[in-house]
N, C-alpha and C. Protein backbone atom coordinates (compact mmCIF):
# COMPACT_ATOMS: atom_id res chain seq x y z
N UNK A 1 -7.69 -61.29 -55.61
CA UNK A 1 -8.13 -59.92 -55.42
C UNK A 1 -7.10 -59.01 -56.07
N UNK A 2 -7.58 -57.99 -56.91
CA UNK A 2 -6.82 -57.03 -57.54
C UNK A 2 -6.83 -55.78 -56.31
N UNK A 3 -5.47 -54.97 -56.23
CA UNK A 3 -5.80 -53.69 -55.69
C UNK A 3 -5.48 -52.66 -56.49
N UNK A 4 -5.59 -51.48 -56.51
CA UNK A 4 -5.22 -50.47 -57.23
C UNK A 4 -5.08 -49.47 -56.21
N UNK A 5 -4.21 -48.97 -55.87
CA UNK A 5 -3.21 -47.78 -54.62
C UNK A 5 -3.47 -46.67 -55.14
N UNK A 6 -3.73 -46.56 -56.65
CA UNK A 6 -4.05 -45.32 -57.10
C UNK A 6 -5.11 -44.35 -57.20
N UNK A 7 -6.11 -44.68 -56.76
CA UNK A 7 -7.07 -44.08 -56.90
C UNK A 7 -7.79 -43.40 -55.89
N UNK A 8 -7.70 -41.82 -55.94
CA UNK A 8 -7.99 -40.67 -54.71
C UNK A 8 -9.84 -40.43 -55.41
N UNK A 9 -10.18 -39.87 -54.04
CA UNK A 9 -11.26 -39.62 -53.87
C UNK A 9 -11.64 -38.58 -52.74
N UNK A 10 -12.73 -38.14 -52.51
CA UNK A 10 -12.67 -36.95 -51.65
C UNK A 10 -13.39 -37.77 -50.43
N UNK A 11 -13.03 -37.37 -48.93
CA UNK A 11 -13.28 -37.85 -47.94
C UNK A 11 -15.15 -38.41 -48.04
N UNK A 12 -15.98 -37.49 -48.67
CA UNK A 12 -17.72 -37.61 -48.29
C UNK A 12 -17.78 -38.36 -49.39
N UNK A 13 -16.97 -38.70 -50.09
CA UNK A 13 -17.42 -40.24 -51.21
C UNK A 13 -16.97 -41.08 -50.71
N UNK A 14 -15.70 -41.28 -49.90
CA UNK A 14 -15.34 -42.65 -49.65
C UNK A 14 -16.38 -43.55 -49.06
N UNK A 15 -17.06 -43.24 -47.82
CA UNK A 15 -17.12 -43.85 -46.98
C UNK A 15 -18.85 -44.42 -47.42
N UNK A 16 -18.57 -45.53 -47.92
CA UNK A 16 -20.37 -45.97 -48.77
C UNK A 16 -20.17 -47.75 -48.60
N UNK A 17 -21.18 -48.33 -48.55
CA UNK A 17 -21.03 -49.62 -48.71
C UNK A 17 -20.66 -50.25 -49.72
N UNK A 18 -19.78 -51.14 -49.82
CA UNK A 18 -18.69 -52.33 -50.38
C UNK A 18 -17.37 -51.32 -51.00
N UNK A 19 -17.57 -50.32 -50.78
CA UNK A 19 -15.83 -49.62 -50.54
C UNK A 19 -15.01 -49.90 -49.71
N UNK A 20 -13.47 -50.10 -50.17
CA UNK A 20 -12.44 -50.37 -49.58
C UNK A 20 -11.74 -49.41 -49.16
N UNK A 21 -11.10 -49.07 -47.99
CA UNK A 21 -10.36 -47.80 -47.33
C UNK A 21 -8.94 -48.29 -46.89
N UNK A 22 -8.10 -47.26 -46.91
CA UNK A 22 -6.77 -48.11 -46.43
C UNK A 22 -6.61 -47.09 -45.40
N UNK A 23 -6.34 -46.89 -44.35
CA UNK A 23 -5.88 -46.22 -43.66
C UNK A 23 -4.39 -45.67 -43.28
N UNK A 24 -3.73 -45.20 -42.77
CA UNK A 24 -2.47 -44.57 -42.85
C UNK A 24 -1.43 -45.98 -41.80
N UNK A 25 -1.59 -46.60 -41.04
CA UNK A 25 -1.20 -47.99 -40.90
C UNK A 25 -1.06 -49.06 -41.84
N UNK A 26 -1.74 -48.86 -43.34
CA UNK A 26 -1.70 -49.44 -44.65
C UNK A 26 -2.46 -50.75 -44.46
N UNK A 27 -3.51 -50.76 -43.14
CA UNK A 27 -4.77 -51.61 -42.62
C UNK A 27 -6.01 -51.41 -44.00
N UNK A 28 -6.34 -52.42 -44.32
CA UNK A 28 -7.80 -52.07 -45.46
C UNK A 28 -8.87 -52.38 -44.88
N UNK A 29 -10.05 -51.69 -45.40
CA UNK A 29 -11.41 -52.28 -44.38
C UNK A 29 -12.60 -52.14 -45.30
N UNK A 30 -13.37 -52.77 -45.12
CA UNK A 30 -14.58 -52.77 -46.00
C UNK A 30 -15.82 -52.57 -45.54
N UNK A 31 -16.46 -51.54 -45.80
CA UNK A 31 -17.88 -51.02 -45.15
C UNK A 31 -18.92 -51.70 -45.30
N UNK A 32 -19.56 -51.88 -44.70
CA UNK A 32 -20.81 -53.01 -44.91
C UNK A 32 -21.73 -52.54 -44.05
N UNK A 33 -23.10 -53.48 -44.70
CA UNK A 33 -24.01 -53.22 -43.62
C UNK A 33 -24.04 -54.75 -42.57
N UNK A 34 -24.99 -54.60 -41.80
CA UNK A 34 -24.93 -55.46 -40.29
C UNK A 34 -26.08 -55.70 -40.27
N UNK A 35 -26.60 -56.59 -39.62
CA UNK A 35 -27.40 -57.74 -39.29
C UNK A 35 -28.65 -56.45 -38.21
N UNK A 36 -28.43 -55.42 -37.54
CA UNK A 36 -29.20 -54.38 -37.37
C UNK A 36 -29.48 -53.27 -37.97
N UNK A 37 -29.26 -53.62 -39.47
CA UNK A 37 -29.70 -52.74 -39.92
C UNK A 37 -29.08 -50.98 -40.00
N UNK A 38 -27.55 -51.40 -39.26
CA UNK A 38 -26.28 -50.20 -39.48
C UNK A 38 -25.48 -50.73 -40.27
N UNK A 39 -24.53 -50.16 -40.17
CA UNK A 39 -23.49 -50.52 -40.63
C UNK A 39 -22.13 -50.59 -39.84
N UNK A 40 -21.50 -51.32 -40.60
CA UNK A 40 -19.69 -51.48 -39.70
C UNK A 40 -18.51 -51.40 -40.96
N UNK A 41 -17.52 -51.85 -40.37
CA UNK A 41 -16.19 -52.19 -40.86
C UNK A 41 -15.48 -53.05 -40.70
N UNK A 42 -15.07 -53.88 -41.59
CA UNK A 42 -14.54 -55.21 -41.52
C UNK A 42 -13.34 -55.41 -41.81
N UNK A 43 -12.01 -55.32 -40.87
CA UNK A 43 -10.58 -55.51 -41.17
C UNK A 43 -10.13 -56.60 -42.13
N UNK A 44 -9.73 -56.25 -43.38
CA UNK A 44 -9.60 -57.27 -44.02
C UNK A 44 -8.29 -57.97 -43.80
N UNK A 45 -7.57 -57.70 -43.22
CA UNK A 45 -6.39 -58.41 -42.79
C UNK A 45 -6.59 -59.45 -41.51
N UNK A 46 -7.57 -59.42 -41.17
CA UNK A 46 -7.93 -60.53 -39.98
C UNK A 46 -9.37 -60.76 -40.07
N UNK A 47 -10.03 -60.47 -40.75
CA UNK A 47 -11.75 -60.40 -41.25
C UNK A 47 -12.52 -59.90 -39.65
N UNK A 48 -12.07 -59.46 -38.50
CA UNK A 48 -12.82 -58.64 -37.46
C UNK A 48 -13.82 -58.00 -37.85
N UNK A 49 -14.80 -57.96 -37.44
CA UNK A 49 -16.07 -56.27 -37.44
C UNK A 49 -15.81 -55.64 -36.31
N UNK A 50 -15.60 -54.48 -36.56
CA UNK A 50 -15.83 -53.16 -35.96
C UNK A 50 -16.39 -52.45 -35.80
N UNK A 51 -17.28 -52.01 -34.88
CA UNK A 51 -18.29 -50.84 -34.98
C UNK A 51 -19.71 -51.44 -35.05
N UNK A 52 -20.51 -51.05 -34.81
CA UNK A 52 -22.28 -50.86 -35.48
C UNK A 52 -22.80 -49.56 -35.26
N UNK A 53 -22.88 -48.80 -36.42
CA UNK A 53 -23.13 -47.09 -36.40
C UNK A 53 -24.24 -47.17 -37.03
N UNK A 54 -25.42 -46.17 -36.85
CA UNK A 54 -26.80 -46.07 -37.40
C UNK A 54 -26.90 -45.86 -38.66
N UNK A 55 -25.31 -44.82 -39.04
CA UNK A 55 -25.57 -44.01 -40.15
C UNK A 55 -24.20 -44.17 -40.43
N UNK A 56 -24.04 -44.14 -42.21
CA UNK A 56 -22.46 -43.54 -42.30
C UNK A 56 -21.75 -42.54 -42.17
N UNK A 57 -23.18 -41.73 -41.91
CA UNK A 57 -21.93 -40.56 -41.33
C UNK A 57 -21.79 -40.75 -39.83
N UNK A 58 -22.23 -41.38 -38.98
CA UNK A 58 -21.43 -42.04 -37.94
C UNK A 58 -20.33 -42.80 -37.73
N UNK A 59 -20.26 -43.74 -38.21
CA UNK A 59 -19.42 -44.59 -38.85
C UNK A 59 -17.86 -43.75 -39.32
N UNK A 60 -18.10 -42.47 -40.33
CA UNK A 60 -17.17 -41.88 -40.76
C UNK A 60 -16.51 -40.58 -39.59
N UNK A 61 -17.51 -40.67 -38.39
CA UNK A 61 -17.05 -39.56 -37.60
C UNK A 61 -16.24 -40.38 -36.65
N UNK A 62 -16.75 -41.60 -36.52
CA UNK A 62 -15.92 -42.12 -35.14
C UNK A 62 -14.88 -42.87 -36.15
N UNK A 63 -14.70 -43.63 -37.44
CA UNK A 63 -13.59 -44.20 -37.57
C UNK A 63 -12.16 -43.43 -38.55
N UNK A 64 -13.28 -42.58 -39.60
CA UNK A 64 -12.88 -41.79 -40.93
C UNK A 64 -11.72 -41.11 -40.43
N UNK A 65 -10.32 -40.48 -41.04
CA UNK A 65 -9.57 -39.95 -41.05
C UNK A 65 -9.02 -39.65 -42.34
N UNK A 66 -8.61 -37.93 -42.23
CA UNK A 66 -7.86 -37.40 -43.30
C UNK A 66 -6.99 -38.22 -44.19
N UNK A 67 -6.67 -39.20 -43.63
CA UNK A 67 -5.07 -39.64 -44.41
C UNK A 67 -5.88 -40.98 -45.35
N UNK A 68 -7.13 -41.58 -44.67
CA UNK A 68 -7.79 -42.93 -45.55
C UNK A 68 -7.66 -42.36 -46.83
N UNK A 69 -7.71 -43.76 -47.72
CA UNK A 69 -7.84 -43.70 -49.25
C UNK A 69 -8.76 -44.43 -49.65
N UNK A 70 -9.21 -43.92 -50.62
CA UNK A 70 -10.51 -45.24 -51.28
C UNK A 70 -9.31 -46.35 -51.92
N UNK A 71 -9.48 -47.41 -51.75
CA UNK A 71 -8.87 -48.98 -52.50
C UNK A 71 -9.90 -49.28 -53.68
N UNK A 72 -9.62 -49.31 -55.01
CA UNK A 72 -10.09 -49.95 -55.73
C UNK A 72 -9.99 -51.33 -55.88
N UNK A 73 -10.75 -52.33 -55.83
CA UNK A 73 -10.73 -53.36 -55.05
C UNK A 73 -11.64 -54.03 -56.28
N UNK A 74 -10.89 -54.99 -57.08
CA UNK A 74 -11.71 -56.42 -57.93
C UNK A 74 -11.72 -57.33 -57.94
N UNK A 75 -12.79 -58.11 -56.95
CA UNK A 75 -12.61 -59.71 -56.37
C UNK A 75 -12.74 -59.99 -57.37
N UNK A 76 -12.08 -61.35 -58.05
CA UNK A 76 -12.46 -62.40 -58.92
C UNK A 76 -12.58 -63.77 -58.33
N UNK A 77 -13.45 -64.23 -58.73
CA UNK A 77 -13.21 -66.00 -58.56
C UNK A 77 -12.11 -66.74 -58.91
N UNK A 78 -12.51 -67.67 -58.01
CA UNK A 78 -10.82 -68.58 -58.26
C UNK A 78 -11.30 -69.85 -59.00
């Protein structure tokens, strides 16, 4: 996995499915959708799900904070 630390974005773009977020703990998480048809967040440092929100802008009200960053993020195969 490639990361790139550099790359800002404005809070109402980040938060979309298969974007990566880092939060101010320097925790990364990956938005996804869920098996009901919401969506969650998936700690990539321990692969946990978090959450099942209807909408992303739910999702971004209960988890989103000022300080997240978008992660540019390029899985490759091994």
């Amino acid at each position: 996995m490639k990361i790139n630390f550099k790359n800002k974005a404005k809070s109402e773009d980040m938060y979309k499915v298969g974007n990566v977020i880092k939060d101010e703990n320097n925790v990364l998480y990956l938005i996804t959708t869920n098996i009901d048809g919401g969506y969650s967040i998936v700690d990539l440092n321990n692969n946990q799900v978090y959450g099942t929100y209807k909408t992303l802008e739910d999702l971004y009200i209960n988890i989103g904070d000022e300080n997240d960053e978008l992660i540019n993020v390029e899985i490759n195969e091994i």
